[in-house]
PDB file of N, CA and C in Angstrom:
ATOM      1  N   UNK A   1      35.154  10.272  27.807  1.00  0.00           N
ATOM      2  CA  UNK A   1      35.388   8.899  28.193  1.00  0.00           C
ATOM      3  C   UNK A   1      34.131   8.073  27.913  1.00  0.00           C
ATOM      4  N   UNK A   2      34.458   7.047  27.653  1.00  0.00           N
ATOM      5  CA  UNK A   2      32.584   6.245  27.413  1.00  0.00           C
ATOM      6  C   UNK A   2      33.062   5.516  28.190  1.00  0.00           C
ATOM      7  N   UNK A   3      31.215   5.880  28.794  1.00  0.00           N
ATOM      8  CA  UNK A   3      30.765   4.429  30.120  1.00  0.00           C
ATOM      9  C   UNK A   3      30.244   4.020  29.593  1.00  0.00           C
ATOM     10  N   UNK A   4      29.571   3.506  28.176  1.00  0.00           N
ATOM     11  CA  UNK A   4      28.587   2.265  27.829  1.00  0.00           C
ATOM     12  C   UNK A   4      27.158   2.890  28.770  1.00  0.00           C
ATOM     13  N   UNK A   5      27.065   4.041  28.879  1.00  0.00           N
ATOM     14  CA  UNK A   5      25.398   4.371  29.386  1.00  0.00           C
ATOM     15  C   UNK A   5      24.549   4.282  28.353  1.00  0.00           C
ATOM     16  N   UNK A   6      24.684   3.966  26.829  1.00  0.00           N
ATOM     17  CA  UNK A   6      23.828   3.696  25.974  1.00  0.00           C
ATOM     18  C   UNK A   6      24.495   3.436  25.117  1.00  0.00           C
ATOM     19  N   UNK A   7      23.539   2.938  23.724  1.00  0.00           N
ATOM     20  CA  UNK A   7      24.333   2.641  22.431  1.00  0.00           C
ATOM     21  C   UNK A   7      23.774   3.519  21.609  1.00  0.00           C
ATOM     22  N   UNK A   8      24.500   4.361  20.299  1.00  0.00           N
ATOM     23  CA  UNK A   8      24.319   4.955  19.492  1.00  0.00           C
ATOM     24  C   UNK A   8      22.813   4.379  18.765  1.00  0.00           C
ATOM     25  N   UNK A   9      23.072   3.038  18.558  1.00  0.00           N
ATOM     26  CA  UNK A   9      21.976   2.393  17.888  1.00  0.00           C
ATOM     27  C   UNK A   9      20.638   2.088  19.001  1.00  0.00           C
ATOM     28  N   UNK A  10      20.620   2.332  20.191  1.00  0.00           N
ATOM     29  CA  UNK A  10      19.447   2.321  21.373  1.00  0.00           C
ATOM     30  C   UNK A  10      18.172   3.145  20.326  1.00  0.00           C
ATOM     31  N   UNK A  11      16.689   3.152  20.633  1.00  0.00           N
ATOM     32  CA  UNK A  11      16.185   3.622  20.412  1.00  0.00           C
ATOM     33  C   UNK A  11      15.957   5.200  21.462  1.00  0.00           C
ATOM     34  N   UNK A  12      15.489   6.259  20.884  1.00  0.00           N
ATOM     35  CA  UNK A  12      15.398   7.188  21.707  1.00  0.00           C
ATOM     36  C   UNK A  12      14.169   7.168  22.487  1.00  0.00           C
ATOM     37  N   UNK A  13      13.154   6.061  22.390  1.00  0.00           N
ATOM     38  CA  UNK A  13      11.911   6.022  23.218  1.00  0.00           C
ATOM     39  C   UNK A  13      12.611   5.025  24.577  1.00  0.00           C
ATOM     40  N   UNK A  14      13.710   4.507  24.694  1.00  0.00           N
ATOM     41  CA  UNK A  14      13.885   3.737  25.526  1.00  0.00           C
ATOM     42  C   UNK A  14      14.296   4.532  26.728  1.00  0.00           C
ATOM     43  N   UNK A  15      14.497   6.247  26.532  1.00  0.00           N
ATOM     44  CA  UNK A  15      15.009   6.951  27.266  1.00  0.00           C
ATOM     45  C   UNK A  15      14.587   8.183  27.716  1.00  0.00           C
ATOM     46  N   UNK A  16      13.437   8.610  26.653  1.00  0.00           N
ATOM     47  CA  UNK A  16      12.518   9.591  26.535  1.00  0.00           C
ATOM     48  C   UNK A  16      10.878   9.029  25.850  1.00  0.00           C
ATOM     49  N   UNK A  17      10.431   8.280  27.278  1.00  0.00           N
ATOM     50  CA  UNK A  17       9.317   7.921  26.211  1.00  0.00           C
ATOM     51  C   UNK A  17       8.133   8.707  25.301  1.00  0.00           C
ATOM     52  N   UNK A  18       8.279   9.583  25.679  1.00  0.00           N
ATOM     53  CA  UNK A  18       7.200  10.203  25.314  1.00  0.00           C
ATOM     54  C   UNK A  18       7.337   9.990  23.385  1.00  0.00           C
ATOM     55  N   UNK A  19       8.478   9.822  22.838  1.00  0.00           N
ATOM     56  CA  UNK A  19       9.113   9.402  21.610  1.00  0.00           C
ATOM     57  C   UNK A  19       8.289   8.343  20.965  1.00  0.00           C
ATOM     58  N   UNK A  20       7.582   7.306  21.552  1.00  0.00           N
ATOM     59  CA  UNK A  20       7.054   6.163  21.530  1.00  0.00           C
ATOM     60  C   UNK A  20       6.322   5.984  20.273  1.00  0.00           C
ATOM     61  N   UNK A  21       5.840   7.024  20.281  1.00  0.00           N
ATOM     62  CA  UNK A  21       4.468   6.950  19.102  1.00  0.00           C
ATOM     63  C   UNK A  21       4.640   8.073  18.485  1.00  0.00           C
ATOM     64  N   UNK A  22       5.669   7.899  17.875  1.00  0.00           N
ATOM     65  CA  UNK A  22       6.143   8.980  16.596  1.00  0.00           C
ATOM     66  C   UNK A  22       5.057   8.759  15.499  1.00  0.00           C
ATOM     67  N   UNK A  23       5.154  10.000  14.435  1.00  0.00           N
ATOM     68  CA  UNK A  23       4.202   9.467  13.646  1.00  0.00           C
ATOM     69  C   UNK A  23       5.058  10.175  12.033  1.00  0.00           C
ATOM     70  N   UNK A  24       5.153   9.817  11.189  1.00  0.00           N
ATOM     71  CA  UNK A  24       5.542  10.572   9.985  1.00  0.00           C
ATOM     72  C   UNK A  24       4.516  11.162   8.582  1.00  0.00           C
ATOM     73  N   UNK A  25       4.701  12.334   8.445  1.00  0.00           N
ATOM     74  CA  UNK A  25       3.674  12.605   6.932  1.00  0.00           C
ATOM     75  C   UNK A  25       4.048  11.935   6.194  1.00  0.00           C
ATOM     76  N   UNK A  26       3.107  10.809   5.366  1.00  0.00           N
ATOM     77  CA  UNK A  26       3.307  10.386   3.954  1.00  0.00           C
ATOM     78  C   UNK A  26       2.198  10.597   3.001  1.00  0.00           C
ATOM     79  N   UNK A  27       2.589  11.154   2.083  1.00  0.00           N
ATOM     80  CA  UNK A  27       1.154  11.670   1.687  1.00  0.00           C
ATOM     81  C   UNK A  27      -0.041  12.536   2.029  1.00  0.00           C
ATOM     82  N   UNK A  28       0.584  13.388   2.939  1.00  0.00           N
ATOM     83  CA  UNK A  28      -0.603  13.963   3.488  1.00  0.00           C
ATOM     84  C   UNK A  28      -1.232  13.208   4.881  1.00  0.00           C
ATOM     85  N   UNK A  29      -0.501  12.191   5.290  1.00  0.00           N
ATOM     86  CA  UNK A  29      -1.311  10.985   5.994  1.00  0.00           C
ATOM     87  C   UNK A  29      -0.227  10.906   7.281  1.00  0.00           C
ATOM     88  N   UNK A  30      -0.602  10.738   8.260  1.00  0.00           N
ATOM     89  CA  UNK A  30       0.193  10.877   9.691  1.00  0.00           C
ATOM     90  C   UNK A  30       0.580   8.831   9.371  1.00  0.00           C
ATOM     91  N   UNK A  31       1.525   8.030   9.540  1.00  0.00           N
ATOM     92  CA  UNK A  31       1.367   7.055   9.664  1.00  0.00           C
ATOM     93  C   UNK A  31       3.117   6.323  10.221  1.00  0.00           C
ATOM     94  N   UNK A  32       3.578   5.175  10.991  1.00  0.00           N
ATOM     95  CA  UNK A  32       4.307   4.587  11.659  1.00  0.00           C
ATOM     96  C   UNK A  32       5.458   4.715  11.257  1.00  0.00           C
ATOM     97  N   UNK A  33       6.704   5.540  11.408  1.00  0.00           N
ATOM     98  CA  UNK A  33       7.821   5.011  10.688  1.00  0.00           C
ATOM     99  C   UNK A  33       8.240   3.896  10.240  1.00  0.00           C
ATOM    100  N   UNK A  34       9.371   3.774   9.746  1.00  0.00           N
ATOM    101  CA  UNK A  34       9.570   2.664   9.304  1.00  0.00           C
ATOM    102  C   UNK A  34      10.583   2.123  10.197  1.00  0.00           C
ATOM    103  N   UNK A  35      11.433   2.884  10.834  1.00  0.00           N
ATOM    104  CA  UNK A  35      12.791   2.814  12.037  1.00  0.00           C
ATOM    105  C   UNK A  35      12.134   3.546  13.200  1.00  0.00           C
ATOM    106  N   UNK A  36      12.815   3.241  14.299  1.00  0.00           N
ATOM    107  CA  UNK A  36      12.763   3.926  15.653  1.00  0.00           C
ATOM    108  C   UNK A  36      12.845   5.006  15.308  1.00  0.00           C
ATOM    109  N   UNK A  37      13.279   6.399  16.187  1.00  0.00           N
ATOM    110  CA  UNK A  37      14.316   7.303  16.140  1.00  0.00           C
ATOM    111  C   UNK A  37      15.263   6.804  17.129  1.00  0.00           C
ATOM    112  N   UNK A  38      17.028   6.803  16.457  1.00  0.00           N
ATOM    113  CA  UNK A  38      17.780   6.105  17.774  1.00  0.00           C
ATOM    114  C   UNK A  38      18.718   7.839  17.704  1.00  0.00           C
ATOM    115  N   UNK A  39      19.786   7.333  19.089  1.00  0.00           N
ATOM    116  CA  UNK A  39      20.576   8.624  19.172  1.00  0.00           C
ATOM    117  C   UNK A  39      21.371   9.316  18.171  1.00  0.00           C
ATOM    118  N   UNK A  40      22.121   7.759  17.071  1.00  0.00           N
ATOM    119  CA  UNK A  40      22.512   8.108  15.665  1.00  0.00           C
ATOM    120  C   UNK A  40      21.846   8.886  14.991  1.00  0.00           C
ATOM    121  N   UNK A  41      20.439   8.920  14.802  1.00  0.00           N
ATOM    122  CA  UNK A  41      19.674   9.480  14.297  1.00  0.00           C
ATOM    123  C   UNK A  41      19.988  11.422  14.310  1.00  0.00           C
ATOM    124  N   UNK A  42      19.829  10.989  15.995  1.00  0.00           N
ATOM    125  CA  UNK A  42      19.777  12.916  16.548  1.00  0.00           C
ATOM    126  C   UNK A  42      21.122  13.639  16.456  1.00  0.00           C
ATOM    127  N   UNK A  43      22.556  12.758  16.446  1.00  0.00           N
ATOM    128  CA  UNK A  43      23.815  13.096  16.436  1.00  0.00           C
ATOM    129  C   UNK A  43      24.104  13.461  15.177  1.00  0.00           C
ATOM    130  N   UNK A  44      22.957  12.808  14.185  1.00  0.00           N
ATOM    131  CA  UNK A  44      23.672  12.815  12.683  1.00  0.00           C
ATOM    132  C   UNK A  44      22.510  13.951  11.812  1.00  0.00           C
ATOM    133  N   UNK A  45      22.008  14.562  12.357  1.00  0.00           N
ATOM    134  CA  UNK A  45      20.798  15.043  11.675  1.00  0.00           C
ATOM    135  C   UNK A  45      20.173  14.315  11.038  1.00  0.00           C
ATOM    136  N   UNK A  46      19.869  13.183  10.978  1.00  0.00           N
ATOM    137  CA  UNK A  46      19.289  12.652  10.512  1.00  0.00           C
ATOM    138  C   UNK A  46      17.776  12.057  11.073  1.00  0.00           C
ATOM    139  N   UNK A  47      17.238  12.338  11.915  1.00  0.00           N
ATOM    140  CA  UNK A  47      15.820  11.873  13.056  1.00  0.00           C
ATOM    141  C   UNK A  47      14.577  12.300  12.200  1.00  0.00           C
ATOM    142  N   UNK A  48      14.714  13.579  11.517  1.00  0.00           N
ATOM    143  CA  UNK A  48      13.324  14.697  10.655  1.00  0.00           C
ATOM    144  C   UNK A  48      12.803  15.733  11.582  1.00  0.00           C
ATOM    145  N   UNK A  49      13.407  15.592  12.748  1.00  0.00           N
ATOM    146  CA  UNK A  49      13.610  16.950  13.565  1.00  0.00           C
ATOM    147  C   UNK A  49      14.124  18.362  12.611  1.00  0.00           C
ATOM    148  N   UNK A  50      13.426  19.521  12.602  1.00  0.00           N
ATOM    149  CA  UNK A  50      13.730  20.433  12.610  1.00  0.00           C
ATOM    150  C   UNK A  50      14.064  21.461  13.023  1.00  0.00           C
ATOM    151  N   UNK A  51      14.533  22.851  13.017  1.00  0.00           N
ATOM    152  CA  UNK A  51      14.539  23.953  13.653  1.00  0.00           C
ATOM    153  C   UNK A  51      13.354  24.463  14.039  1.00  0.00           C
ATOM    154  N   UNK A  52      12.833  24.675  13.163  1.00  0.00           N
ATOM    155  CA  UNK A  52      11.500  25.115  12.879  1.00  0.00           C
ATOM    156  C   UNK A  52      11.366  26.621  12.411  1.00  0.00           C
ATOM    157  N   UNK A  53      12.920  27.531  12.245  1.00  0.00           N
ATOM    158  CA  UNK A  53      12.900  28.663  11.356  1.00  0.00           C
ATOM    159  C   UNK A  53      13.051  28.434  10.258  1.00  0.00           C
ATOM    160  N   UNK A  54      13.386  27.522   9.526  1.00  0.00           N
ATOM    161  CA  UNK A  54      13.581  27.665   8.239  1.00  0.00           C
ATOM    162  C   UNK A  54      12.518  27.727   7.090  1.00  0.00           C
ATOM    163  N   UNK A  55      11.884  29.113   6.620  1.00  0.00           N
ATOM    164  CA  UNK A  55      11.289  29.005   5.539  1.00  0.00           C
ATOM    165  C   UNK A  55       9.663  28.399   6.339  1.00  0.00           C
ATOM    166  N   UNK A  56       8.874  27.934   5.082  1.00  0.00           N
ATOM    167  CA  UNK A  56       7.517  27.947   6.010  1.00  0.00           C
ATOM    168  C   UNK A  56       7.633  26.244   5.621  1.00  0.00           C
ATOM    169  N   UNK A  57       7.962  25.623   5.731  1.00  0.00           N
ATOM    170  CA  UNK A  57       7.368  23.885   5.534  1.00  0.00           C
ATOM    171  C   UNK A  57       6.671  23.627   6.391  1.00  0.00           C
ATOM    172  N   UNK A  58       5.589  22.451   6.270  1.00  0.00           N
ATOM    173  CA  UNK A  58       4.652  22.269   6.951  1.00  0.00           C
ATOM    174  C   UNK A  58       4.960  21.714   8.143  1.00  0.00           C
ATOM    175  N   UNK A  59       5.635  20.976   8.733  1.00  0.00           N
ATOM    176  CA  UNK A  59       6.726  20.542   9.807  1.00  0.00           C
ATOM    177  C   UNK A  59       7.036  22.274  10.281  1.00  0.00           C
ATOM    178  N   UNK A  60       7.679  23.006   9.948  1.00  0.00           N
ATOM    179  CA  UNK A  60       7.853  24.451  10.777  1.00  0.00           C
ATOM    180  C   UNK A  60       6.489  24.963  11.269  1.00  0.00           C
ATOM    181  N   UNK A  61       5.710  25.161  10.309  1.00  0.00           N
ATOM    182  CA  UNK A  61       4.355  25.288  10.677  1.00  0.00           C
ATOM    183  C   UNK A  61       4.095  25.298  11.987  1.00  0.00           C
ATOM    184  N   UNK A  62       3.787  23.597  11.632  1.00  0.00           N
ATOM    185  CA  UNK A  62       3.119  23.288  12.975  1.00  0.00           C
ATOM    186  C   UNK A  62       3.827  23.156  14.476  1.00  0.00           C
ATOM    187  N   UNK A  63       5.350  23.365  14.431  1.00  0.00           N
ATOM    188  CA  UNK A  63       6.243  24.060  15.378  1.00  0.00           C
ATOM    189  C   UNK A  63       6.052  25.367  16.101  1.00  0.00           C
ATOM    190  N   UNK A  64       5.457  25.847  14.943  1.00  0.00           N
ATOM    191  CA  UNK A  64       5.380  27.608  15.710  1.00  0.00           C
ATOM    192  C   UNK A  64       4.157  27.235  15.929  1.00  0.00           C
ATOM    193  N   UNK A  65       2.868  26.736  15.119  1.00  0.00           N
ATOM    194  CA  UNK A  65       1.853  26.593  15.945  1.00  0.00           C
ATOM    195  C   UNK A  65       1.836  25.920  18.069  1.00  0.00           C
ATOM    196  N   UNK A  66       2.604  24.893  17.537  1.00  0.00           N
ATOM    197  CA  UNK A  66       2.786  24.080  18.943  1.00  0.00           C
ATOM    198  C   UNK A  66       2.990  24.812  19.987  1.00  0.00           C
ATOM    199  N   UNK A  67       4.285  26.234  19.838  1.00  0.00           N
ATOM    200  CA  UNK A  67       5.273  26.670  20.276  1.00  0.00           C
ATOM    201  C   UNK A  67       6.176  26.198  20.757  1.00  0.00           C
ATOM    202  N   UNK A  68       7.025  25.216  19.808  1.00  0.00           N
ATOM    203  CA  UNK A  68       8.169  24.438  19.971  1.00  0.00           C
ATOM    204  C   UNK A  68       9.424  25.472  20.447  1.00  0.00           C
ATOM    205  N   UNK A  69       9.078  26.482  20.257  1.00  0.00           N
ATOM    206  CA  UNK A  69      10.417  27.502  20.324  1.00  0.00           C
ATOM    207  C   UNK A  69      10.062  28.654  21.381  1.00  0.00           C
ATOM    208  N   UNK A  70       9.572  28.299  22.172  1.00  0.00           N
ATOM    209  CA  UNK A  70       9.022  29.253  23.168  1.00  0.00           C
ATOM    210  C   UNK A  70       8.797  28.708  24.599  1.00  0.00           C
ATOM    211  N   UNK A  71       8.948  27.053  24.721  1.00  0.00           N
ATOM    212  CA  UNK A  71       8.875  26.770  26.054  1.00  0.00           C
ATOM    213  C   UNK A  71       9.496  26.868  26.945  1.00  0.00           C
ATOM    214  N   UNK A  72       9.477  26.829  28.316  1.00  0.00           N
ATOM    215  CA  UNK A  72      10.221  27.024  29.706  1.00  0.00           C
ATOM    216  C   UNK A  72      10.905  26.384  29.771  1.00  0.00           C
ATOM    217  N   UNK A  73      11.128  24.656  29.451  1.00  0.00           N
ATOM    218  CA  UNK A  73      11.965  23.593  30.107  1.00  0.00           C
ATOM    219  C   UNK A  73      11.958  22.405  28.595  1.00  0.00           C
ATOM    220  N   UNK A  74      12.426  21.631  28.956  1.00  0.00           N
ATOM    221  CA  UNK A  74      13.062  20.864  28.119  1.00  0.00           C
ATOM    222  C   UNK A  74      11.966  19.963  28.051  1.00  0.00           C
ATOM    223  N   UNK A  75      11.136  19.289  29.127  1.00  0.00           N
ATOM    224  CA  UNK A  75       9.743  18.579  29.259  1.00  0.00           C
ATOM    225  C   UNK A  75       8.686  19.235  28.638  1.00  0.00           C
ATOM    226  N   UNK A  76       8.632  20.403  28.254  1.00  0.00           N
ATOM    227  CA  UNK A  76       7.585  21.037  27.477  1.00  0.00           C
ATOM    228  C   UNK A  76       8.243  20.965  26.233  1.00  0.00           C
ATOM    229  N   UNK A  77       9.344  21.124  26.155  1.00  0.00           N
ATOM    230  CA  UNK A  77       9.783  20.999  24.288  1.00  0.00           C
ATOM    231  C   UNK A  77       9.676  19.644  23.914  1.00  0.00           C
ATOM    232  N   UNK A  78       9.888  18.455  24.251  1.00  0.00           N
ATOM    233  CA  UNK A  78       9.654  17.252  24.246  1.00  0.00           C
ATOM    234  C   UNK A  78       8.358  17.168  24.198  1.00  0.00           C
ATOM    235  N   UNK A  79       7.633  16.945  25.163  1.00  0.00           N
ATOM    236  CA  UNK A  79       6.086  16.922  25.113  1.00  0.00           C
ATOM    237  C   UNK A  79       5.793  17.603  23.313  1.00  0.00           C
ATOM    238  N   UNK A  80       6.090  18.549  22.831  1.00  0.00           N
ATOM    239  CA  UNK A  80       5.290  19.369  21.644  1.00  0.00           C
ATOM    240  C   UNK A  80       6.024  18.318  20.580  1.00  0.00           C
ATOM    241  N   UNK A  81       7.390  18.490  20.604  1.00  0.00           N
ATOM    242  CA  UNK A  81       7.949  18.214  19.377  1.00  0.00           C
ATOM    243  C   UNK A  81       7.263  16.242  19.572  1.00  0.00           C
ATOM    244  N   UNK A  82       7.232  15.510  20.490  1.00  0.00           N
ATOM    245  CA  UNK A  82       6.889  14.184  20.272  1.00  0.00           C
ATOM    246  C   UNK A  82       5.227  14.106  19.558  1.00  0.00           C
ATOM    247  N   UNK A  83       4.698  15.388  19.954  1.00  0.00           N
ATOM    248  CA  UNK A  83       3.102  15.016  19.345  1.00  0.00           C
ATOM    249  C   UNK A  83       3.016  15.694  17.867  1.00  0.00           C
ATOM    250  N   UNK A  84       4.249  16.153  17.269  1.00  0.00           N
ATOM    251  CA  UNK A  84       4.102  16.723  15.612  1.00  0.00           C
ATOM    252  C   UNK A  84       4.724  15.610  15.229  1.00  0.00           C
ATOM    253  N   UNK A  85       3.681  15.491  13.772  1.00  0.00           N
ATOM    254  CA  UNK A  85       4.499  14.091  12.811  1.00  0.00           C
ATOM    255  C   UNK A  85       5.944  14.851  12.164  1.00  0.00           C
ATOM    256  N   UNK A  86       6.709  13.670  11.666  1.00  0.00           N
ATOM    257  CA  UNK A  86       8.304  14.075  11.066  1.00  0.00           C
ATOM    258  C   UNK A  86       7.896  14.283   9.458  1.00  0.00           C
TER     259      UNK A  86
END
């Protein structure tokens, strides 16, 4: 049923801030997206979120470094995955 508790197009920092200060590789270079990340984003695979098993890309990398895939609660997976660039 939809209650209108958000819009697809909302940004996802409006709800999880820690999201706020995303950062993306370009070039080798950590720097501002160009879009939010909104919920469309996370529903559609489309955000630059990864698994972080697939293969070694530098984004997985620094997942297993973080230990994106090993925390207790959902506030520790958030916390890691918001401080790796997309």
């Amino acid at each position: 049923m939809k209650r209108g508790l958000f819009k697809l197009s909302d940004p996802l920092e409006k709800y999880i801030p820690e999201f706020r200060n995303l950062k993306v590789l370009e070039d080798g270079e950590e720097v501002k997206p160009l879009r939010k990340m909104t919920f469309q984003h996370l529903l559609t695979h489309t955000a630059g979120l990864t698994y972080g098993f697939f293969g070694n890309p530098l984004v997985d990398q620094q997942y297993r470094k973080a230990g994106v895939l090993r925390e207790k609660n959902l506030d520790e997976m958030i916390d890691h995955l918001a401080a790796i660039p997309l």
